[in-house]
PDB file of N, CA and C in Angstrom:
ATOM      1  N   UNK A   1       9.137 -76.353 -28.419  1.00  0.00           N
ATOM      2  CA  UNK A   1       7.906 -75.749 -27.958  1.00  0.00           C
ATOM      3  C   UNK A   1       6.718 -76.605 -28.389  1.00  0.00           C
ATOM      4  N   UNK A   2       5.780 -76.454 -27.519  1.00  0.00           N
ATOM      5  CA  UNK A   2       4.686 -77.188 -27.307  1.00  0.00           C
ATOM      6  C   UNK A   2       3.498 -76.471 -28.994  1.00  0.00           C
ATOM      7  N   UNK A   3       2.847 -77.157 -29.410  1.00  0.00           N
ATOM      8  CA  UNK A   3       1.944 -76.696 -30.747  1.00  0.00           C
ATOM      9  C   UNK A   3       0.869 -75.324 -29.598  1.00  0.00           C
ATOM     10  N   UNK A   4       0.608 -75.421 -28.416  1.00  0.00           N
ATOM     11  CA  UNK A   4      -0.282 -74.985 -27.736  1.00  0.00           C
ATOM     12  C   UNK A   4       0.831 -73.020 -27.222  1.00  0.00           C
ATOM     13  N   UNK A   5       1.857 -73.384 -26.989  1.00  0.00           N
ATOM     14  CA  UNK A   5       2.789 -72.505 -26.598  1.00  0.00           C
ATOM     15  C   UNK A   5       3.286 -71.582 -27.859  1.00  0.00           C
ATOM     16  N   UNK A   6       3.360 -72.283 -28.808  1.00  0.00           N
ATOM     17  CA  UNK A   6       3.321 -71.734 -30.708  1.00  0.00           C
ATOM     18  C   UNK A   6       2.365 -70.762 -30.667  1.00  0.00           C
ATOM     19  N   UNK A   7       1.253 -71.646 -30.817  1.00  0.00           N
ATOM     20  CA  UNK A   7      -0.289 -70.715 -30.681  1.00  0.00           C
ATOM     21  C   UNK A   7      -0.256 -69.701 -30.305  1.00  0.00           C
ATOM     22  N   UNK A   8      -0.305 -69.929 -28.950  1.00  0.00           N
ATOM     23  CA  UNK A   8      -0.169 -68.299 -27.788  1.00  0.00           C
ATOM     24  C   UNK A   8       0.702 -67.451 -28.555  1.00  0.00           C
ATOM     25  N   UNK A   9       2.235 -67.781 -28.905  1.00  0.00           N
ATOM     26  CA  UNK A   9       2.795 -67.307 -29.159  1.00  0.00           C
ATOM     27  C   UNK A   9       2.369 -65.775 -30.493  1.00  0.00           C
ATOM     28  N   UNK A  10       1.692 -66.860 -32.088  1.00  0.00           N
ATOM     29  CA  UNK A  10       1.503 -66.448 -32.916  1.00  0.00           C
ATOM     30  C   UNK A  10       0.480 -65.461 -32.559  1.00  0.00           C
ATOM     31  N   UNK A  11      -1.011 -65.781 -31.676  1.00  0.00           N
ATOM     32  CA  UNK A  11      -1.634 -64.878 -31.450  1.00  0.00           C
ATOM     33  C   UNK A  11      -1.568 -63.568 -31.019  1.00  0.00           C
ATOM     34  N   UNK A  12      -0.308 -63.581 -29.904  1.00  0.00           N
ATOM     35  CA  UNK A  12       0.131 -62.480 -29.162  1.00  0.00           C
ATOM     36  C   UNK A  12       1.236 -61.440 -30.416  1.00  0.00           C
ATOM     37  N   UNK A  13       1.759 -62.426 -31.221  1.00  0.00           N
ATOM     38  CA  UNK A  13       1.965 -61.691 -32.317  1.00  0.00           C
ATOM     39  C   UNK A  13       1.306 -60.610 -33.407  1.00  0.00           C
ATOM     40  N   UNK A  14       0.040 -61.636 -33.945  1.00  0.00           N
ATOM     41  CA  UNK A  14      -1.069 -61.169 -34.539  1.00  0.00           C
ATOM     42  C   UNK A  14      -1.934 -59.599 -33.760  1.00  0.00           C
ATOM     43  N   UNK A  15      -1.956 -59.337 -32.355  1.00  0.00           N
ATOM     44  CA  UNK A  15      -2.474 -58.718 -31.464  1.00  0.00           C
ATOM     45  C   UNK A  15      -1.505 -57.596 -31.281  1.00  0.00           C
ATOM     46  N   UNK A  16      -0.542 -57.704 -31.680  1.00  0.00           N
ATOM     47  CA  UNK A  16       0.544 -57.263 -31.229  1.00  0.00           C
ATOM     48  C   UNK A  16       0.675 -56.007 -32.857  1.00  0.00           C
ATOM     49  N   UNK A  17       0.848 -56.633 -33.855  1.00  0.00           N
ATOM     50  CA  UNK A  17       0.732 -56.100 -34.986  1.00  0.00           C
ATOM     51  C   UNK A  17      -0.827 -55.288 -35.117  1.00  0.00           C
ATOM     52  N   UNK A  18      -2.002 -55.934 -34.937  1.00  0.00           N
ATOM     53  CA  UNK A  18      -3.061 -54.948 -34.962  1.00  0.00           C
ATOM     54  C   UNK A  18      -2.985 -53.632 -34.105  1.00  0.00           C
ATOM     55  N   UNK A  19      -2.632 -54.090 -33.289  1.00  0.00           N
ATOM     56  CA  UNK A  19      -2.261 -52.440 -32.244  1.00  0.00           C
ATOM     57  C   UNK A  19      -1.563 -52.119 -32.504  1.00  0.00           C
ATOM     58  N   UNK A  20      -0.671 -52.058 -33.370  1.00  0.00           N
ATOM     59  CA  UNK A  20       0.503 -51.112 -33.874  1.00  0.00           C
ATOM     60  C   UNK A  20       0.236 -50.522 -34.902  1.00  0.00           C
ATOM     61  N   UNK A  21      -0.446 -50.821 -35.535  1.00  0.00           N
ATOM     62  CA  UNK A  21      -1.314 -50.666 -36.519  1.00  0.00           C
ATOM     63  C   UNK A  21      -2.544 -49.316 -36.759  1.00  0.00           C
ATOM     64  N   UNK A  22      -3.023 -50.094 -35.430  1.00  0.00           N
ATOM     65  CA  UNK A  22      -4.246 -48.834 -35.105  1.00  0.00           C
ATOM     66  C   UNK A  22      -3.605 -47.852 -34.673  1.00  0.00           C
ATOM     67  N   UNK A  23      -2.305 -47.502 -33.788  1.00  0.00           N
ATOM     68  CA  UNK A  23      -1.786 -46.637 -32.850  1.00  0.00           C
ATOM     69  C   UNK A  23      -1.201 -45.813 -34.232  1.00  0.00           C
ATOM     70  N   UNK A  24      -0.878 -46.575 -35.159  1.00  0.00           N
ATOM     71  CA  UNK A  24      -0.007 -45.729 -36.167  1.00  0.00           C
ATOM     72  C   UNK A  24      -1.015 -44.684 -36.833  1.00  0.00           C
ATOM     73  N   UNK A  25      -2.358 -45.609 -37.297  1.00  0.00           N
ATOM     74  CA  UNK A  25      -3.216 -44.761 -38.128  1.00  0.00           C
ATOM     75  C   UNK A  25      -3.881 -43.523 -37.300  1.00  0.00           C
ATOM     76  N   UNK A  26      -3.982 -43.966 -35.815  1.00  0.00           N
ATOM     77  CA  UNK A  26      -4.841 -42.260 -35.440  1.00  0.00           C
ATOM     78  C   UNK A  26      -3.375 -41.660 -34.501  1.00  0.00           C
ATOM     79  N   UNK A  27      -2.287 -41.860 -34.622  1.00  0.00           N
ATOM     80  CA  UNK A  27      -1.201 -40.618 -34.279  1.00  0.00           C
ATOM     81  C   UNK A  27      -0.509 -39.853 -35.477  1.00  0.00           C
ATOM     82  N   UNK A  28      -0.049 -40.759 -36.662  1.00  0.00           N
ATOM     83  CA  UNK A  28      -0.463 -40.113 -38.000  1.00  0.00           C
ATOM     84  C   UNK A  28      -1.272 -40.235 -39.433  1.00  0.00           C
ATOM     85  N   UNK A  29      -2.476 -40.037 -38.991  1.00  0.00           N
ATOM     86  CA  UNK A  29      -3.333 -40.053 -40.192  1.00  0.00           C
ATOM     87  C   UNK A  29      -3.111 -39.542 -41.227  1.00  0.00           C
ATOM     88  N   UNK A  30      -2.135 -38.652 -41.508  1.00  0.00           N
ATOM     89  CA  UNK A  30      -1.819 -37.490 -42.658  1.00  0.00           C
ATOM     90  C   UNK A  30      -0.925 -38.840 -43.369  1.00  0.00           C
ATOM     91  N   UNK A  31      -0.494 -39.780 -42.753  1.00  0.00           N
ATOM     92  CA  UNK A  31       0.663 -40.781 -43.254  1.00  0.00           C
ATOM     93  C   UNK A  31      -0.429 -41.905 -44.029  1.00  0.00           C
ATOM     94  N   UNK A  32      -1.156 -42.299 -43.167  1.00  0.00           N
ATOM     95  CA  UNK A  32      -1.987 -43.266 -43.678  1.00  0.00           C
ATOM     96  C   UNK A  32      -3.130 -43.163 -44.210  1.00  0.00           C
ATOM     97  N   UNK A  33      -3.914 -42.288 -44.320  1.00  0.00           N
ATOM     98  CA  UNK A  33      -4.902 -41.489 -44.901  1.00  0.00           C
ATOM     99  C   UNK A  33      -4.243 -40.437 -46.213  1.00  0.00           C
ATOM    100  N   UNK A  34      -3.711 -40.428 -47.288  1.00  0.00           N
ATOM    101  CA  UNK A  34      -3.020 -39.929 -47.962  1.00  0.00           C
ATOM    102  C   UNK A  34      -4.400 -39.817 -49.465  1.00  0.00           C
ATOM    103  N   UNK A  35      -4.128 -38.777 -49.914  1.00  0.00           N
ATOM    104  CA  UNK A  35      -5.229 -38.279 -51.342  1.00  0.00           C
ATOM    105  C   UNK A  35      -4.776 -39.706 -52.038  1.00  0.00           C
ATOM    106  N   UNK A  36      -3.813 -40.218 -52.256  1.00  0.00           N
ATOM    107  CA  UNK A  36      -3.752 -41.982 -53.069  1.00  0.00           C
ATOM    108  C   UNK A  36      -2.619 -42.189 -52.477  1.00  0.00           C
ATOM    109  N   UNK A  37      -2.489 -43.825 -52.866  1.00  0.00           N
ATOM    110  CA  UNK A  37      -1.401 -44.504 -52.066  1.00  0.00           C
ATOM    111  C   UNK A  37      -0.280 -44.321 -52.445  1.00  0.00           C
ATOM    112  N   UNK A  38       0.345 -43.885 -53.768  1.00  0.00           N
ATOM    113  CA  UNK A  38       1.429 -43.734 -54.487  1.00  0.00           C
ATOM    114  C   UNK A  38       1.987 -42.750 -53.469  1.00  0.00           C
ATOM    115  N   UNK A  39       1.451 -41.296 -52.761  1.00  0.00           N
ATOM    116  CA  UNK A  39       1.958 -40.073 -51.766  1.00  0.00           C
ATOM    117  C   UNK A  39       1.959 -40.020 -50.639  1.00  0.00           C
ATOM    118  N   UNK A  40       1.459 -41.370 -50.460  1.00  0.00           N
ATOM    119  CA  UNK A  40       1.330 -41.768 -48.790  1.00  0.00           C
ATOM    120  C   UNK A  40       3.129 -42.032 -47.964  1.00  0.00           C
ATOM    121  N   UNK A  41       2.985 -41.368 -47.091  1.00  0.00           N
ATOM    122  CA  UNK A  41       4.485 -41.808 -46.414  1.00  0.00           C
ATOM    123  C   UNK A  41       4.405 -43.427 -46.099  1.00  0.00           C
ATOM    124  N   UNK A  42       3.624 -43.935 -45.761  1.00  0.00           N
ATOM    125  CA  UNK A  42       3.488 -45.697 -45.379  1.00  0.00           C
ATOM    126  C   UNK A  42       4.107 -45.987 -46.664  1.00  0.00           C
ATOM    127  N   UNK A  43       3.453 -46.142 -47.946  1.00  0.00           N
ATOM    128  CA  UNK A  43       3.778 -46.561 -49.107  1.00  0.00           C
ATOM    129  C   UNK A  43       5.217 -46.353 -49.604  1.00  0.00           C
ATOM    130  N   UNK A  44       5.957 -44.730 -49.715  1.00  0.00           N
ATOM    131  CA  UNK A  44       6.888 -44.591 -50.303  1.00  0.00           C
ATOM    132  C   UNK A  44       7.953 -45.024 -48.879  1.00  0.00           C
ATOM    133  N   UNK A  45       7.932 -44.957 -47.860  1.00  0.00           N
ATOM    134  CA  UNK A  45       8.478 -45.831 -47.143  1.00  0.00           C
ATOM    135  C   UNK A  45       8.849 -47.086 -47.205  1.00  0.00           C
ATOM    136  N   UNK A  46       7.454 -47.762 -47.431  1.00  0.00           N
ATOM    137  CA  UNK A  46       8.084 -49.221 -47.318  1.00  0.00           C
ATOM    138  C   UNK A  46       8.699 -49.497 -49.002  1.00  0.00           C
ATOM    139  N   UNK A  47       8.292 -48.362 -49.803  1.00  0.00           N
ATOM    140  CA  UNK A  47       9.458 -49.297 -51.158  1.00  0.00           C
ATOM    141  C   UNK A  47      10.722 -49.015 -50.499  1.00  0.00           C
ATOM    142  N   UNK A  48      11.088 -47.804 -50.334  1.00  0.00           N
ATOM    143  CA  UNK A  48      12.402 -47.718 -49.523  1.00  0.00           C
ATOM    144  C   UNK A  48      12.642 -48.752 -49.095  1.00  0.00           C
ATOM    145  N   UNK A  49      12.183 -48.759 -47.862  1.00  0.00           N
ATOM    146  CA  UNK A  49      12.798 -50.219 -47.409  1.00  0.00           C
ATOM    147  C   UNK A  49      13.052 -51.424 -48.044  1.00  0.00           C
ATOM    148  N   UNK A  50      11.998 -51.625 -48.627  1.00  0.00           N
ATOM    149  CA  UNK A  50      12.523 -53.368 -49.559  1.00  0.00           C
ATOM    150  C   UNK A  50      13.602 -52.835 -50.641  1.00  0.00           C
ATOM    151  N   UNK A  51      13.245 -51.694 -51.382  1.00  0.00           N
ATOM    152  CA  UNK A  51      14.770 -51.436 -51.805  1.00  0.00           C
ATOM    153  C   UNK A  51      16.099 -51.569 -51.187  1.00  0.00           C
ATOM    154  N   UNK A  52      16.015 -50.950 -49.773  1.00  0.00           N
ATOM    155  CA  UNK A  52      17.371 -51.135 -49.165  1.00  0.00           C
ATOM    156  C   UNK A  52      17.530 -53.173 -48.447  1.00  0.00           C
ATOM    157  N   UNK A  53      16.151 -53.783 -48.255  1.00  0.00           N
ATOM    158  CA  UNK A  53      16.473 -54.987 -48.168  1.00  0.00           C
ATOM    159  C   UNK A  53      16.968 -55.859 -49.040  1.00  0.00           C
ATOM    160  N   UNK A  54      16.662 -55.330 -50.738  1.00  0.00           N
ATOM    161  CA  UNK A  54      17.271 -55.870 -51.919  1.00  0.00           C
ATOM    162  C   UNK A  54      18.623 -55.932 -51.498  1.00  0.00           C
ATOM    163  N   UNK A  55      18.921 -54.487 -51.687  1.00  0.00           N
ATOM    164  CA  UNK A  55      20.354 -54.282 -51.841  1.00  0.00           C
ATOM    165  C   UNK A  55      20.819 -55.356 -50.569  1.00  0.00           C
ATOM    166  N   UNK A  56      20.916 -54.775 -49.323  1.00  0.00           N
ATOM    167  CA  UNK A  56      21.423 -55.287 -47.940  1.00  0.00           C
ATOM    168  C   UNK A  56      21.732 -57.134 -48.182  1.00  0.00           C
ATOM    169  N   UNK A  57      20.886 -57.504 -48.999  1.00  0.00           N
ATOM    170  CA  UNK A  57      20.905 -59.075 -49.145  1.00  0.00           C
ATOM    171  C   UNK A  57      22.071 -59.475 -50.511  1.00  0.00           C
ATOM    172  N   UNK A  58      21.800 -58.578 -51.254  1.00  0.00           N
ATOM    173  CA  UNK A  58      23.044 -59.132 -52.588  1.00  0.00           C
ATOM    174  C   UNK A  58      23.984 -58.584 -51.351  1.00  0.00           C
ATOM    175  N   UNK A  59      24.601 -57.778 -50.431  1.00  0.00           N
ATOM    176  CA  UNK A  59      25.528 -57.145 -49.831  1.00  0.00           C
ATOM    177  C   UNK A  59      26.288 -58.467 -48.989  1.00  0.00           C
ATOM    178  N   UNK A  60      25.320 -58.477 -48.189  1.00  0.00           N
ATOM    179  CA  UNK A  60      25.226 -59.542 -47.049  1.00  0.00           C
ATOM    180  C   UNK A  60      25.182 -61.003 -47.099  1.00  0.00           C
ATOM    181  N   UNK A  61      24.618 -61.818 -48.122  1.00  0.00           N
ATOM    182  CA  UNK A  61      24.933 -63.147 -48.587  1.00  0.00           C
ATOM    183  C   UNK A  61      26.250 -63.551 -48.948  1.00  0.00           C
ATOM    184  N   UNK A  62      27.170 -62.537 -49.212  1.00  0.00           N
ATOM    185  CA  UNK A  62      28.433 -63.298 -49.477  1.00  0.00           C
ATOM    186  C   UNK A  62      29.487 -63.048 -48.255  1.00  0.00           C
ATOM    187  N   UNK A  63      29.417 -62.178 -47.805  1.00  0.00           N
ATOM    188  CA  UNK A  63      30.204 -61.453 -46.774  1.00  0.00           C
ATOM    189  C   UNK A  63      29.992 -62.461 -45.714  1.00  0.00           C
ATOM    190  N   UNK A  64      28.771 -63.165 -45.186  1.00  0.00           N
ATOM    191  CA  UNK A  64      28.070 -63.761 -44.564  1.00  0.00           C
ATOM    192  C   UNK A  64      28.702 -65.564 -44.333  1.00  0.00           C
ATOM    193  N   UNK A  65      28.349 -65.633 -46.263  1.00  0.00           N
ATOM    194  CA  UNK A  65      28.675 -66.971 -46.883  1.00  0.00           C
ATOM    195  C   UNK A  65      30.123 -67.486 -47.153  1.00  0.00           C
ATOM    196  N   UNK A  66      31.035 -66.371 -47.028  1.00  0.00           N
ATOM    197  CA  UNK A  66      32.147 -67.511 -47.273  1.00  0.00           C
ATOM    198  C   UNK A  66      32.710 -67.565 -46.322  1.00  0.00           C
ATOM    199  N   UNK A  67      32.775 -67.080 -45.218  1.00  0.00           N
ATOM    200  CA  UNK A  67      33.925 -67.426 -43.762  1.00  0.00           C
ATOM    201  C   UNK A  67      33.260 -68.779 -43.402  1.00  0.00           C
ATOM    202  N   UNK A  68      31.510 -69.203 -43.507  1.00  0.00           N
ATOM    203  CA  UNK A  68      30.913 -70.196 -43.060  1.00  0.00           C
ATOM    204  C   UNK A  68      31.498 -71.001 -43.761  1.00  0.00           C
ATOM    205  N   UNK A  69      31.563 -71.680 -45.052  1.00  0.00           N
ATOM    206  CA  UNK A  69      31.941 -72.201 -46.340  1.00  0.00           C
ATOM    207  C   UNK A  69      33.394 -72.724 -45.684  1.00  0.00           C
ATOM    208  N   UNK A  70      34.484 -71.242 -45.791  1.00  0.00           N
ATOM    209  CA  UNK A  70      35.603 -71.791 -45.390  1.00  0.00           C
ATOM    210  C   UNK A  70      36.066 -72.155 -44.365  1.00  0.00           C
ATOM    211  N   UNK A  71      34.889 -72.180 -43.276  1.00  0.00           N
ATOM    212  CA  UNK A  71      34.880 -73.166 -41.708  1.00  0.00           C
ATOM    213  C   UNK A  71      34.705 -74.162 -42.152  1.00  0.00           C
ATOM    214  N   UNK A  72      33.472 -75.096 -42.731  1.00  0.00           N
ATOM    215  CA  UNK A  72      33.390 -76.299 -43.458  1.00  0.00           C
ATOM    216  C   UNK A  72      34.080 -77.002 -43.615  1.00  0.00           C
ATOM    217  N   UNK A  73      34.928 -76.003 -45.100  1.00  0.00           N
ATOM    218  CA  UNK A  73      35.948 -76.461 -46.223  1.00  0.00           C
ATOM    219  C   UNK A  73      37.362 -77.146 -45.258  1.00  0.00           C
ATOM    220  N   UNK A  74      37.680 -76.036 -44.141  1.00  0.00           N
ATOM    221  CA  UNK A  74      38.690 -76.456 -43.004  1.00  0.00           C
ATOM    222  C   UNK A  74      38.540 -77.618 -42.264  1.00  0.00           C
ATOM    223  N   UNK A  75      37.199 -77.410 -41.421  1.00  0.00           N
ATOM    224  CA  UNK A  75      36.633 -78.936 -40.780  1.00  0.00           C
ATOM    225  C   UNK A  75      36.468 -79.924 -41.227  1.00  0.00           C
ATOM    226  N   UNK A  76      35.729 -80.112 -43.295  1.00  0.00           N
ATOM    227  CA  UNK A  76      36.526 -81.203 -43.541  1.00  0.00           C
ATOM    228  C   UNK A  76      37.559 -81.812 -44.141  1.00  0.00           C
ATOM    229  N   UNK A  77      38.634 -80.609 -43.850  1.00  0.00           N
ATOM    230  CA  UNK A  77      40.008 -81.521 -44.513  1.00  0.00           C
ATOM    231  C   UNK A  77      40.500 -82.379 -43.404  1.00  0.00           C
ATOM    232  N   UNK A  78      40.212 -81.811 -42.119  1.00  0.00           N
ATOM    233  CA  UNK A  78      40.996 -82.214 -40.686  1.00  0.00           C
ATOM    234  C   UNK A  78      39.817 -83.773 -40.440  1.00  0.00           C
ATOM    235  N   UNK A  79      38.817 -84.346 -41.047  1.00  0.00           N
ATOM    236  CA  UNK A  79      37.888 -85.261 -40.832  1.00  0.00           C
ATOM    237  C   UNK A  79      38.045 -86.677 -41.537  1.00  0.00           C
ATOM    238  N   UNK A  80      37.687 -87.299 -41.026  1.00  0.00           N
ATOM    239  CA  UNK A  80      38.001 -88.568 -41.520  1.00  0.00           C
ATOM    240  C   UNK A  80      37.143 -88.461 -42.823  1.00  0.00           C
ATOM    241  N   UNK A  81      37.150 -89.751 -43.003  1.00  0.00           N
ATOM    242  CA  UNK A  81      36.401 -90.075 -44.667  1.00  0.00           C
ATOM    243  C   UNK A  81      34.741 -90.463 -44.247  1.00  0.00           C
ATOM    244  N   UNK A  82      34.167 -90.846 -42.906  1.00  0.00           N
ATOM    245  CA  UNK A  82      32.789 -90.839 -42.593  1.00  0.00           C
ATOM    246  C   UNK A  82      32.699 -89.586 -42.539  1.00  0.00           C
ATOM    247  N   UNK A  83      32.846 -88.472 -41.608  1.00  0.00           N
ATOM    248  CA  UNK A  83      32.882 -87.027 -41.396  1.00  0.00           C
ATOM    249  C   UNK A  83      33.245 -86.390 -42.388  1.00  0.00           C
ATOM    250  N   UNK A  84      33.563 -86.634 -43.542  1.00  0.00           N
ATOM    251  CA  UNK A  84      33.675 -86.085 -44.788  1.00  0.00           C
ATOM    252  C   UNK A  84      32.054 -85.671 -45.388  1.00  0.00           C
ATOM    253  N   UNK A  85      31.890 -86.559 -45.397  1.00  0.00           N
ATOM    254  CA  UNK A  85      30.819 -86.783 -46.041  1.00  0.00           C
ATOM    255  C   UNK A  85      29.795 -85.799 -45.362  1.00  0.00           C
ATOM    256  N   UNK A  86      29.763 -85.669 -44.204  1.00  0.00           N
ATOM    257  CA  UNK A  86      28.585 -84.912 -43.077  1.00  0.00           C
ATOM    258  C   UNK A  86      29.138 -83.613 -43.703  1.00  0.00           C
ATOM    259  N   UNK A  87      30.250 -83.611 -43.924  1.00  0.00           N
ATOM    260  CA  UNK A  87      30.877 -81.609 -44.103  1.00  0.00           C
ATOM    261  C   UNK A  87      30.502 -81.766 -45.560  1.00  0.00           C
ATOM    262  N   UNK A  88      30.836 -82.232 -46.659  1.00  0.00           N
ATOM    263  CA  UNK A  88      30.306 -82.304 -47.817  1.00  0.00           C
ATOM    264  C   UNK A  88      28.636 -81.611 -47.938  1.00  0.00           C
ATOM    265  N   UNK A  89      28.295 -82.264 -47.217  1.00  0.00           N
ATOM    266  CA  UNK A  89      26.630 -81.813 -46.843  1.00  0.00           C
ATOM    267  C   UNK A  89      26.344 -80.354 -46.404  1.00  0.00           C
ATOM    268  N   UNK A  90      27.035 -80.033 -45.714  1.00  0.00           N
ATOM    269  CA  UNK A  90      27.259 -78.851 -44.693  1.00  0.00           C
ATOM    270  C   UNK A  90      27.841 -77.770 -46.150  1.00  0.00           C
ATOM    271  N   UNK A  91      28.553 -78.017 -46.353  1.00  0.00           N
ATOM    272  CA  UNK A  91      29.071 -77.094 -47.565  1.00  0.00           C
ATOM    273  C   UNK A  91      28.223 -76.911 -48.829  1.00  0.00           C
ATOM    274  N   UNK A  92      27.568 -78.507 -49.368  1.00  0.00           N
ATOM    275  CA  UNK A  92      26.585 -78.056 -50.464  1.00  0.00           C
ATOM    276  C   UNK A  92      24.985 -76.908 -50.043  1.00  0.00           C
ATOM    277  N   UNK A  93      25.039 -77.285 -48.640  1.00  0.00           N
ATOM    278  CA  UNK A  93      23.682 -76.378 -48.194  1.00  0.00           C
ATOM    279  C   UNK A  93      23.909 -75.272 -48.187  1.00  0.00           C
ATOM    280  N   UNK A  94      25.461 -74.564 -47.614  1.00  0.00           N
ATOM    281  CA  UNK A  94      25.738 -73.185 -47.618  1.00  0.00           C
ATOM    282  C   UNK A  94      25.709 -72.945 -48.450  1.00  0.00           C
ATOM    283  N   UNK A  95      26.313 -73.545 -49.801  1.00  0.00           N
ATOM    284  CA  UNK A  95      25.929 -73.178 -51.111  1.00  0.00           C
ATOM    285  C   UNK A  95      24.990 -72.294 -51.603  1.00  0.00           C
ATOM    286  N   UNK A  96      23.946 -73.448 -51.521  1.00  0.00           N
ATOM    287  CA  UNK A  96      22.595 -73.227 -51.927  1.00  0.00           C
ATOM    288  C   UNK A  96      21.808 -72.100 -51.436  1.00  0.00           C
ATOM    289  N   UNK A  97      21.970 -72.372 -50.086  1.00  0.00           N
ATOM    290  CA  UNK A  97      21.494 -70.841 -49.038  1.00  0.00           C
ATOM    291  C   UNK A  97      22.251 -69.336 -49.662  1.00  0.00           C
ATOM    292  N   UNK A  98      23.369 -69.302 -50.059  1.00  0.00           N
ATOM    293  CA  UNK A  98      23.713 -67.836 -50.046  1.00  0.00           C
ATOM    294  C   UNK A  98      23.348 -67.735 -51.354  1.00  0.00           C
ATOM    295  N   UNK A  99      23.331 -68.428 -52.310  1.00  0.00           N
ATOM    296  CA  UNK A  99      22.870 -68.535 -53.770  1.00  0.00           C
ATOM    297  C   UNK A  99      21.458 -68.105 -53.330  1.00  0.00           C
ATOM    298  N   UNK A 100      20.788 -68.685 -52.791  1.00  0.00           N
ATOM    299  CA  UNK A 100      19.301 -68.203 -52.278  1.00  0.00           C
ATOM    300  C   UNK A 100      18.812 -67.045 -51.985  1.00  0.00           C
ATOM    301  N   UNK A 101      20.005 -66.713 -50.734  1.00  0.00           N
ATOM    302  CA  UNK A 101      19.501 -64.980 -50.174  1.00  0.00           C
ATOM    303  C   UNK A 101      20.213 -64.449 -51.600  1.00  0.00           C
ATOM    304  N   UNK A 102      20.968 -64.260 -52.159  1.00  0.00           N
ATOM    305  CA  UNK A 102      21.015 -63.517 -53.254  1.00  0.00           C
ATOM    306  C   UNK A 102      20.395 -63.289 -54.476  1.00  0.00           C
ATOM    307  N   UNK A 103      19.295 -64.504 -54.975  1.00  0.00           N
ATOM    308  CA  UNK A 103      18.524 -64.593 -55.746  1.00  0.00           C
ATOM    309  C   UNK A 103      17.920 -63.819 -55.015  1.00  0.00           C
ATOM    310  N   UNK A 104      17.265 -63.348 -54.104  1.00  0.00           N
ATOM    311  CA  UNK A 104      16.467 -63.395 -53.479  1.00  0.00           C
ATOM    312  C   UNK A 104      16.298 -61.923 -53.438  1.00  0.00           C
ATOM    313  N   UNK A 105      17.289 -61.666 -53.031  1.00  0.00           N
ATOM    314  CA  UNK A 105      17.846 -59.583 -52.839  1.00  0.00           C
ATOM    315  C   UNK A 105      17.666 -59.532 -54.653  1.00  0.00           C
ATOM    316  N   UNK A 106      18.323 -59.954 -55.636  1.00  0.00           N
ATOM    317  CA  UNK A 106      17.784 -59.452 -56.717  1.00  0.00           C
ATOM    318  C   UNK A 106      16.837 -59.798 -57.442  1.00  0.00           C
ATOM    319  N   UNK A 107      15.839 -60.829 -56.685  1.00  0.00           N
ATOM    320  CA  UNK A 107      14.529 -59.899 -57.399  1.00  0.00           C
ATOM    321  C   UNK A 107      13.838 -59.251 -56.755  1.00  0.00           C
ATOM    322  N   UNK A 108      14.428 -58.737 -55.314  1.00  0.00           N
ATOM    323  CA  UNK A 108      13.425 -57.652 -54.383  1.00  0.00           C
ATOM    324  C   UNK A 108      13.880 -56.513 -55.247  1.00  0.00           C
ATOM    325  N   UNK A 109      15.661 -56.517 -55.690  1.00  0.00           N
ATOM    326  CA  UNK A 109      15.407 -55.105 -56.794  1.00  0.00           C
ATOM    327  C   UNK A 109      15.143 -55.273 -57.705  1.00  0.00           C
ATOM    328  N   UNK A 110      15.090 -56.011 -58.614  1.00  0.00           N
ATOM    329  CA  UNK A 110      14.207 -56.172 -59.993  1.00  0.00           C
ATOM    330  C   UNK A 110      13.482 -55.533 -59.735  1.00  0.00           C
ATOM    331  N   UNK A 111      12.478 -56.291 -58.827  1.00  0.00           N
ATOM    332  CA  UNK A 111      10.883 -55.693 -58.776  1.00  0.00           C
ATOM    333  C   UNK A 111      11.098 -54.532 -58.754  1.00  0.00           C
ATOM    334  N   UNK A 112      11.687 -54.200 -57.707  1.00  0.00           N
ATOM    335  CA  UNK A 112      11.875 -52.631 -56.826  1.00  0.00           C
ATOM    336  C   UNK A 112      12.009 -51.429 -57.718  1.00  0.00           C
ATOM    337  N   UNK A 113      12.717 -52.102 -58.775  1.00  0.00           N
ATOM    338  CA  UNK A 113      12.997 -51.366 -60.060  1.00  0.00           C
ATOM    339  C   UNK A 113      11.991 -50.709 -60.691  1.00  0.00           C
ATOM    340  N   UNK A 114      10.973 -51.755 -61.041  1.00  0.00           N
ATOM    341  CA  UNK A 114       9.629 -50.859 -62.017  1.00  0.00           C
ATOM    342  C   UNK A 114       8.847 -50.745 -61.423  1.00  0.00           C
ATOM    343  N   UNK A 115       8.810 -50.386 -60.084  1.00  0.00           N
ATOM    344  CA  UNK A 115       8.223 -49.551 -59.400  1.00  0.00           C
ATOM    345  C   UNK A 115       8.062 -48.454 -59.379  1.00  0.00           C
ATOM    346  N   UNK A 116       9.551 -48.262 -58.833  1.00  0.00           N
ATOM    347  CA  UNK A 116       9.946 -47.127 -58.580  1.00  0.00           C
ATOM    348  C   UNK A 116      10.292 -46.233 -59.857  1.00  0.00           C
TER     349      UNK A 116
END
């Protein structure tokens, strides 16, 4: 995609989120207008949610990560010794990536933790 086609893109995004936004606050104001933010349904909602995105990610990074891993691990035993090397690569990144989303899910619950 073109930097000009991006643009459009992000804007229609940005436009896209403000009106959802506004539509939310005057169909339920009792949600977003709350006596403080701690009793607001928006608020105790979205910890919910990143709580359940914590979890969903320690869940989902491995379940995810090793059938990929052991596609790799397969493709490069069957590879020559140049194509070794390309799957070598391929395998240290999956690595790193599911090590990632899982760091990642536990410190959304860490946090999530002394929050809540």
């Amino acid at each position: 995609m073109t930097k000009k086609v991006m643009l459009k893109n992000y804007r229609k995004s940005i436009l896209l989120a403000v009106i959802f936004m506004a539509v939310l606050f005057f169909v339920f104001p009792s949600a977003a207008f709350a006596e403080d933010i701690q009793s607001s349904k928006i608020f105790t909602g979205s910890m919910k949610l990143l709580e359940d995105v914590g979890r969903a990610l320690i869940i989902a990074a491995p379940i995810a990560g090793v059938p990929i891993i052991a596609y790799f691990w397969f493709r490069r035993g069957a590879a020559d010794e140049m194509d070794q090397k390309g799957w070598n690569k391929r395998i240290v990144v999956a690595l790193i990536s599911v090590l990632g989303v899982e760091l990642t899910g536990v410190i959304i619950s860490v946090v999530m933790y002394y929050y809540v």
